[in-house]
PDB file of N, CA and C in Angstrom:
ATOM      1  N   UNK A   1      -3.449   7.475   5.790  1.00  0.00           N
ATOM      2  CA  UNK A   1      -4.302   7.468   4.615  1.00  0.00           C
ATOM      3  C   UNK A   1      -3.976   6.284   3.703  1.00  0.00           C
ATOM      4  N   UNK A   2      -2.757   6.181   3.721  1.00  0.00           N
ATOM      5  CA  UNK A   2      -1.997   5.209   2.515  1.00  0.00           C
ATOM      6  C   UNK A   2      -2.672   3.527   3.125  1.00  0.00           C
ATOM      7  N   UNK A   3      -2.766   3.580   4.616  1.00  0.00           N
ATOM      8  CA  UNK A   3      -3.384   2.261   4.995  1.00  0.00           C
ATOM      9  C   UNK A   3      -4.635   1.775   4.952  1.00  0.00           C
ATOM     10  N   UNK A   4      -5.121   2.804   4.887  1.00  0.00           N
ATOM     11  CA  UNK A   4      -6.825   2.860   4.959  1.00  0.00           C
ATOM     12  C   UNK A   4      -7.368   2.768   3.262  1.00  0.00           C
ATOM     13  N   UNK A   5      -6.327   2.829   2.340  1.00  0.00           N
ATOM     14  CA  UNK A   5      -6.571   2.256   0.806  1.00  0.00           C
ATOM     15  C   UNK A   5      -6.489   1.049   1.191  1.00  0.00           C
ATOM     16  N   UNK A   6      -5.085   0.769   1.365  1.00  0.00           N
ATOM     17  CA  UNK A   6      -4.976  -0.812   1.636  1.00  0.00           C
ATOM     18  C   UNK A   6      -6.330  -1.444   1.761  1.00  0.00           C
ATOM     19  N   UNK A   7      -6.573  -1.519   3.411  1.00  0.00           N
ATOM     20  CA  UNK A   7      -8.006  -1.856   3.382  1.00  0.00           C
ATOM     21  C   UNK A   7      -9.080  -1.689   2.874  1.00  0.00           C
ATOM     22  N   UNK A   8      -9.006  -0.645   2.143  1.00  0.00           N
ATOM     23  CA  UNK A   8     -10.487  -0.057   1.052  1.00  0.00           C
ATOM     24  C   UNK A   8     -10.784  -1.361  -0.360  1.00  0.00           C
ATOM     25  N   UNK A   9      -9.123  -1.822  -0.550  1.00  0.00           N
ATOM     26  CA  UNK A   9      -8.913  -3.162  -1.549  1.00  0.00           C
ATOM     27  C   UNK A   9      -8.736  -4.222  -1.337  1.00  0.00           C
ATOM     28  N   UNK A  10      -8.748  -4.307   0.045  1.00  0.00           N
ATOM     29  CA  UNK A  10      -8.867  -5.851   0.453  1.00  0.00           C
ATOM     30  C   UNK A  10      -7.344  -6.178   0.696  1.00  0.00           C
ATOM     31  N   UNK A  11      -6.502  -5.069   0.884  1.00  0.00           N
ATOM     32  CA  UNK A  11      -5.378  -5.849   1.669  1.00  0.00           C
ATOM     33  C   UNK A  11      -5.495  -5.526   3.144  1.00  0.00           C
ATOM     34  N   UNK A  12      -6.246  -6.556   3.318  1.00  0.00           N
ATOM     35  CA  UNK A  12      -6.472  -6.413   5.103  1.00  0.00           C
ATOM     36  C   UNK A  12      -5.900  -7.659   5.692  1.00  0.00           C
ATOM     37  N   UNK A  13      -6.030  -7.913   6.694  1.00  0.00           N
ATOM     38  CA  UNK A  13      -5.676  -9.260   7.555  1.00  0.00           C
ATOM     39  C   UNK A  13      -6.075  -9.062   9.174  1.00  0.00           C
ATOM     40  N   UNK A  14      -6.183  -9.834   9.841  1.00  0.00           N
ATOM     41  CA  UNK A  14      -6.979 -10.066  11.114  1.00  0.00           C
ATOM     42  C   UNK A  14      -5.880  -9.781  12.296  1.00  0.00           C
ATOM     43  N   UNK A  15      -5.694  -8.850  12.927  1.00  0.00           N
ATOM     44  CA  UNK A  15      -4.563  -8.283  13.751  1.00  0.00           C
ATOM     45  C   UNK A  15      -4.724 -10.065  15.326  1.00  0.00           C
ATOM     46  N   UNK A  16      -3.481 -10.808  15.091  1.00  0.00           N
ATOM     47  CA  UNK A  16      -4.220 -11.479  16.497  1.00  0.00           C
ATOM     48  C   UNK A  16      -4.076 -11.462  17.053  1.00  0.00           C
ATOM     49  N   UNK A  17      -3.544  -9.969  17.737  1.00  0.00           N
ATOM     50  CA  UNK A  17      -4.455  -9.599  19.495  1.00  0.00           C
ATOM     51  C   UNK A  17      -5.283  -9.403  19.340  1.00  0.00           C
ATOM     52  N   UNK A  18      -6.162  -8.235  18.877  1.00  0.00           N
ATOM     53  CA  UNK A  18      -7.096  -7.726  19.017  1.00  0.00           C
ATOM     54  C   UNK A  18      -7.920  -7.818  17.806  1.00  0.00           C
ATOM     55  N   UNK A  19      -8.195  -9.015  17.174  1.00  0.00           N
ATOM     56  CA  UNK A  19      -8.878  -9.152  15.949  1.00  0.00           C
ATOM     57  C   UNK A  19      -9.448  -7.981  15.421  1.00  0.00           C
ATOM     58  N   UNK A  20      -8.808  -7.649  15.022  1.00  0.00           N
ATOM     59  CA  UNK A  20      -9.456  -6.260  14.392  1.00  0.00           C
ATOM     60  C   UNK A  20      -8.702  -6.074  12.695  1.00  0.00           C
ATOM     61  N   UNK A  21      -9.168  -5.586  11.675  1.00  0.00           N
ATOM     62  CA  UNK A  21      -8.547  -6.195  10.689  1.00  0.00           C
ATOM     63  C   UNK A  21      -7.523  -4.448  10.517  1.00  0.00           C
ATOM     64  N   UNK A  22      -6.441  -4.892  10.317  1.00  0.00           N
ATOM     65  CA  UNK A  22      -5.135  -4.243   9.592  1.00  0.00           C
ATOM     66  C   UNK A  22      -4.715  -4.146   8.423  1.00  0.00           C
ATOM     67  N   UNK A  23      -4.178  -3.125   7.746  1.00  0.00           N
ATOM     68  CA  UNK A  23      -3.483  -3.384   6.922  1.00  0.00           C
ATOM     69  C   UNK A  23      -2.345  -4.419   6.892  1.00  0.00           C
ATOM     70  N   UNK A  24      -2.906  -4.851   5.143  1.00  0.00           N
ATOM     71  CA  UNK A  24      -1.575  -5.810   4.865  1.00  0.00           C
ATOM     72  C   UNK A  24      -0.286  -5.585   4.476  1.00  0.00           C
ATOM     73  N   UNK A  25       0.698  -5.181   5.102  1.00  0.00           N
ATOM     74  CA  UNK A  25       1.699  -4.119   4.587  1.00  0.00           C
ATOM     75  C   UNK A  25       2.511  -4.881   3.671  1.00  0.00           C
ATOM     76  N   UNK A  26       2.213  -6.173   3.810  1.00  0.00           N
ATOM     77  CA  UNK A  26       3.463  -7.578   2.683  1.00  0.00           C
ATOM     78  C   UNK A  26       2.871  -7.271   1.488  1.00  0.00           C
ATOM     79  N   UNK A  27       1.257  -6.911   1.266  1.00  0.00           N
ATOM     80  CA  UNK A  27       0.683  -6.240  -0.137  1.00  0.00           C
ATOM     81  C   UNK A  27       0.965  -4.902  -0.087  1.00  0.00           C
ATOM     82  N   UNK A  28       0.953  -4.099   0.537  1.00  0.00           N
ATOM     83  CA  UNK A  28       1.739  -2.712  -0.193  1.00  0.00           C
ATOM     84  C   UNK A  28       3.394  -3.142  -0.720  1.00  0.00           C
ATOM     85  N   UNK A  29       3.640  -3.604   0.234  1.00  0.00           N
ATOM     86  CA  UNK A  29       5.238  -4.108   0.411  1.00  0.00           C
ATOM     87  C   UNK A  29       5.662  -4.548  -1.395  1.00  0.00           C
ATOM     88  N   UNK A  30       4.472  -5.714  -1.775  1.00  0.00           N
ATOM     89  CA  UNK A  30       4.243  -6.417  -2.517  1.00  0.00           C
ATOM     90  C   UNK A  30       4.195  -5.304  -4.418  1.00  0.00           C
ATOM     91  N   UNK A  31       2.940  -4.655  -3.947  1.00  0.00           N
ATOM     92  CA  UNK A  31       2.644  -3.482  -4.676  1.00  0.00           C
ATOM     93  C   UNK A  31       3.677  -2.179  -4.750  1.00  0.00           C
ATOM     94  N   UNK A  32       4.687  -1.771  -3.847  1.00  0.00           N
ATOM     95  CA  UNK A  32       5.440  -1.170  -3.967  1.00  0.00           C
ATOM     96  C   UNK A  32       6.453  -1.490  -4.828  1.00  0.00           C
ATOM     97  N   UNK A  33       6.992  -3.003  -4.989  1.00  0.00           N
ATOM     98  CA  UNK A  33       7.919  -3.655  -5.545  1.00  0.00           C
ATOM     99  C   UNK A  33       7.655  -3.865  -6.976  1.00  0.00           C
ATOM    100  N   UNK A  34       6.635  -3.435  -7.267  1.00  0.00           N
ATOM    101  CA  UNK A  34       5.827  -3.752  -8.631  1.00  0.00           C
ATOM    102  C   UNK A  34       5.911  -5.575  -8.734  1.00  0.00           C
ATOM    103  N   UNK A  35       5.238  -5.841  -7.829  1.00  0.00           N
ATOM    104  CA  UNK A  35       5.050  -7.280  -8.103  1.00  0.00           C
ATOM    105  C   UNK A  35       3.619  -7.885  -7.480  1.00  0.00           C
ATOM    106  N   UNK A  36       3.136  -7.034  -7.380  1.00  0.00           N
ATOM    107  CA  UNK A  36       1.630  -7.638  -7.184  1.00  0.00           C
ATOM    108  C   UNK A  36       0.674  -7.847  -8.179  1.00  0.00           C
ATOM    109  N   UNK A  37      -0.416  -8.548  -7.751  1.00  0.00           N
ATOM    110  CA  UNK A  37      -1.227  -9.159  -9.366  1.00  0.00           C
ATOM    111  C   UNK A  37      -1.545  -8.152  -9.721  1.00  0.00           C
ATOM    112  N   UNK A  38      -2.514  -7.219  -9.094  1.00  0.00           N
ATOM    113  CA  UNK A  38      -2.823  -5.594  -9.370  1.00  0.00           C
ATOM    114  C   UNK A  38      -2.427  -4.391  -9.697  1.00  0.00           C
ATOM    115  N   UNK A  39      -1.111  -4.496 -10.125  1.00  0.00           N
ATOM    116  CA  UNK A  39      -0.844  -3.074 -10.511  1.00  0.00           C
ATOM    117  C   UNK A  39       0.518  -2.978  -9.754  1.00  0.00           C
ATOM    118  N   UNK A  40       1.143  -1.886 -10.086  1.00  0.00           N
ATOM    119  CA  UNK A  40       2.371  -1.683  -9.327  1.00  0.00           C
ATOM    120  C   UNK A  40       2.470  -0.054  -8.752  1.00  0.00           C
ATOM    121  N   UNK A  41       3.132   0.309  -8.466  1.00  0.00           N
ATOM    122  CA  UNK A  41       3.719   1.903  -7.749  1.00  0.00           C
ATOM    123  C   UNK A  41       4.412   2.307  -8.878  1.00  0.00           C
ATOM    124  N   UNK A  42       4.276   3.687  -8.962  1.00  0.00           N
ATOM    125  CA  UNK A  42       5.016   4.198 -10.275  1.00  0.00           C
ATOM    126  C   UNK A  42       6.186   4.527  -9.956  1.00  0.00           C
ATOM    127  N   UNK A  43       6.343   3.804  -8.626  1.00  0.00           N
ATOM    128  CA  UNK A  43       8.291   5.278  -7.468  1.00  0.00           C
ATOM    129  C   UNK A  43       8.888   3.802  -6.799  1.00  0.00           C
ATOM    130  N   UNK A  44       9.418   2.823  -7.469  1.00  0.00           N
ATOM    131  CA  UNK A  44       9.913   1.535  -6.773  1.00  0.00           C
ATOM    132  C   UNK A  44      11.079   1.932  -5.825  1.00  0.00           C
ATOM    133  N   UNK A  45       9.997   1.930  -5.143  1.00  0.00           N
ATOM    134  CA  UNK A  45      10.891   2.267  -3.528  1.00  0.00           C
ATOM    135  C   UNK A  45      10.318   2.024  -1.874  1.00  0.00           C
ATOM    136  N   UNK A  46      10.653   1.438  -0.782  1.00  0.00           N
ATOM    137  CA  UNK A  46       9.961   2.041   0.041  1.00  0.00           C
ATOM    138  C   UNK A  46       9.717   3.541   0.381  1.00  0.00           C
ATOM    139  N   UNK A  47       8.194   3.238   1.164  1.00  0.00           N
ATOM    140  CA  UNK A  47       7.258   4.865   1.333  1.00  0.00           C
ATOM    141  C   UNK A  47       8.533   5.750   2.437  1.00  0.00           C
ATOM    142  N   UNK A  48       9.457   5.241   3.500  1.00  0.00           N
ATOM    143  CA  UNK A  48      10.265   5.643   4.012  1.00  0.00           C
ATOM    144  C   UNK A  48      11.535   6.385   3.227  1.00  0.00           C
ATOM    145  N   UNK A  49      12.068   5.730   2.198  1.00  0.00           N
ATOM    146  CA  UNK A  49      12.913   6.604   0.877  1.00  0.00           C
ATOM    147  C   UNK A  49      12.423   7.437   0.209  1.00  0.00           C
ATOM    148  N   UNK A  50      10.553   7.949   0.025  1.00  0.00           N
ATOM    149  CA  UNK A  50      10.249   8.841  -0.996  1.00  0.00           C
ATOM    150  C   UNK A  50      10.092   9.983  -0.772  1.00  0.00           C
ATOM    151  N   UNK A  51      10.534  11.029  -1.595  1.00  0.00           N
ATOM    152  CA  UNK A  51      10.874  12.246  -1.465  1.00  0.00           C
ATOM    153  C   UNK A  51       8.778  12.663  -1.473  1.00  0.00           C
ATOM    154  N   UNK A  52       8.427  13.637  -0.965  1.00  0.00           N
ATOM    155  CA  UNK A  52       6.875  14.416  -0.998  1.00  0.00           C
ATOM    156  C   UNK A  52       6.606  14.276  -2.220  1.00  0.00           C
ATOM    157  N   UNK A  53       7.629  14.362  -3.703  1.00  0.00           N
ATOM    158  CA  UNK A  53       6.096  14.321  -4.696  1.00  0.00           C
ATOM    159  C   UNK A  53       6.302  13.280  -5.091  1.00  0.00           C
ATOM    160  N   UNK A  54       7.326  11.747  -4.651  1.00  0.00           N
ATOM    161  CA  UNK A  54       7.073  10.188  -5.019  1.00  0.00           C
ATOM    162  C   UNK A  54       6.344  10.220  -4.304  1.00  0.00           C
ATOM    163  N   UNK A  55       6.137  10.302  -3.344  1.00  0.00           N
ATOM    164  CA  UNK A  55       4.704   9.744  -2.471  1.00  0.00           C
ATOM    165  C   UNK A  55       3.700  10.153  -2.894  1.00  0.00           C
ATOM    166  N   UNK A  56       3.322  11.575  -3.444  1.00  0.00           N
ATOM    167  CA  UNK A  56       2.442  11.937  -3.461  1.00  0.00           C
ATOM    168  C   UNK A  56       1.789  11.183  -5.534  1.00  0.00           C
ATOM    169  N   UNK A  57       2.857  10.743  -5.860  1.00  0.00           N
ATOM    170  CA  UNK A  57       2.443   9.882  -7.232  1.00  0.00           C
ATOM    171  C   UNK A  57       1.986   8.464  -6.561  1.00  0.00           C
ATOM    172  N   UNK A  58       2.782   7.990  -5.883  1.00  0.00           N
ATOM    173  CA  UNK A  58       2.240   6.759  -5.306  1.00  0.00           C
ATOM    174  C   UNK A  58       0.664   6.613  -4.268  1.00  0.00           C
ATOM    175  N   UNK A  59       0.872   7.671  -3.736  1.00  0.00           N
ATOM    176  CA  UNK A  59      -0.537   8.070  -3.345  1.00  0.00           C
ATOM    177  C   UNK A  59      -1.877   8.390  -4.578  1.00  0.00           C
ATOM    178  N   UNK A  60      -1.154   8.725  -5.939  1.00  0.00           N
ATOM    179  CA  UNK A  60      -2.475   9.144  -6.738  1.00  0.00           C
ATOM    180  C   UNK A  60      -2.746   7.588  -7.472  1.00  0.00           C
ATOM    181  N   UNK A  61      -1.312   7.138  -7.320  1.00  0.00           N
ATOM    182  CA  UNK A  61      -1.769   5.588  -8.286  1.00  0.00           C
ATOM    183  C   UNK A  61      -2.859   4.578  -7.174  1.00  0.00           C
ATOM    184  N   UNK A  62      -2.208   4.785  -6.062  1.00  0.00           N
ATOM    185  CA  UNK A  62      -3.516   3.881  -5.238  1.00  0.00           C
ATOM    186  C   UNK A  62      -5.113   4.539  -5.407  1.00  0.00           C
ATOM    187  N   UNK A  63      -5.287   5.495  -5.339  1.00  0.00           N
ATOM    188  CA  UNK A  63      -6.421   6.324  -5.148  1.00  0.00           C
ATOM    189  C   UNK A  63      -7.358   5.579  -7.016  1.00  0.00           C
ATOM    190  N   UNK A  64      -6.590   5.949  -7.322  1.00  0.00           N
ATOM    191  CA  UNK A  64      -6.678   5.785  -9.145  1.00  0.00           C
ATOM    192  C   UNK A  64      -7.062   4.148  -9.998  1.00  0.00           C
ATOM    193  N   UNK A  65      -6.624   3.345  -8.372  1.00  0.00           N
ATOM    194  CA  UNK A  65      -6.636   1.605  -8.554  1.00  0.00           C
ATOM    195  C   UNK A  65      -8.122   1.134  -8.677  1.00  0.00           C
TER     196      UNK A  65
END
């Protein structure tokens, strides 16, 4: 779900095997770190360290973007 925002905002990029567009994970990556032009994550952490209700805040701040 969390990737399919990504792409809903234009952090996509062109996969090159199979041109097909992907998430940009260096912009979540980016946005997780609170350092993207757009906004930041309210849980500065990777999505792999967050406990169910950081994710689930970081999940409402993308939704909310």
């Amino acid at each position: 779900y969390v990737l399919s925002l990504c792409i809903q905002y234009g952090w996509a990029k062109t996969h090159p095997v199979t041109g097909k567009q992907v998430a940009d994970l260096g912009a979540l990556d980016k946005w997780l770190k609170g350092t993207h032009k757009i906004g930041q994550s309210p849980v500065k952490k990777p999505l792999n360290d967050m406990e169910p209700e950081e994710m689930s805040k970081a999940i409402v701040a993308l939704e909310n973007m």
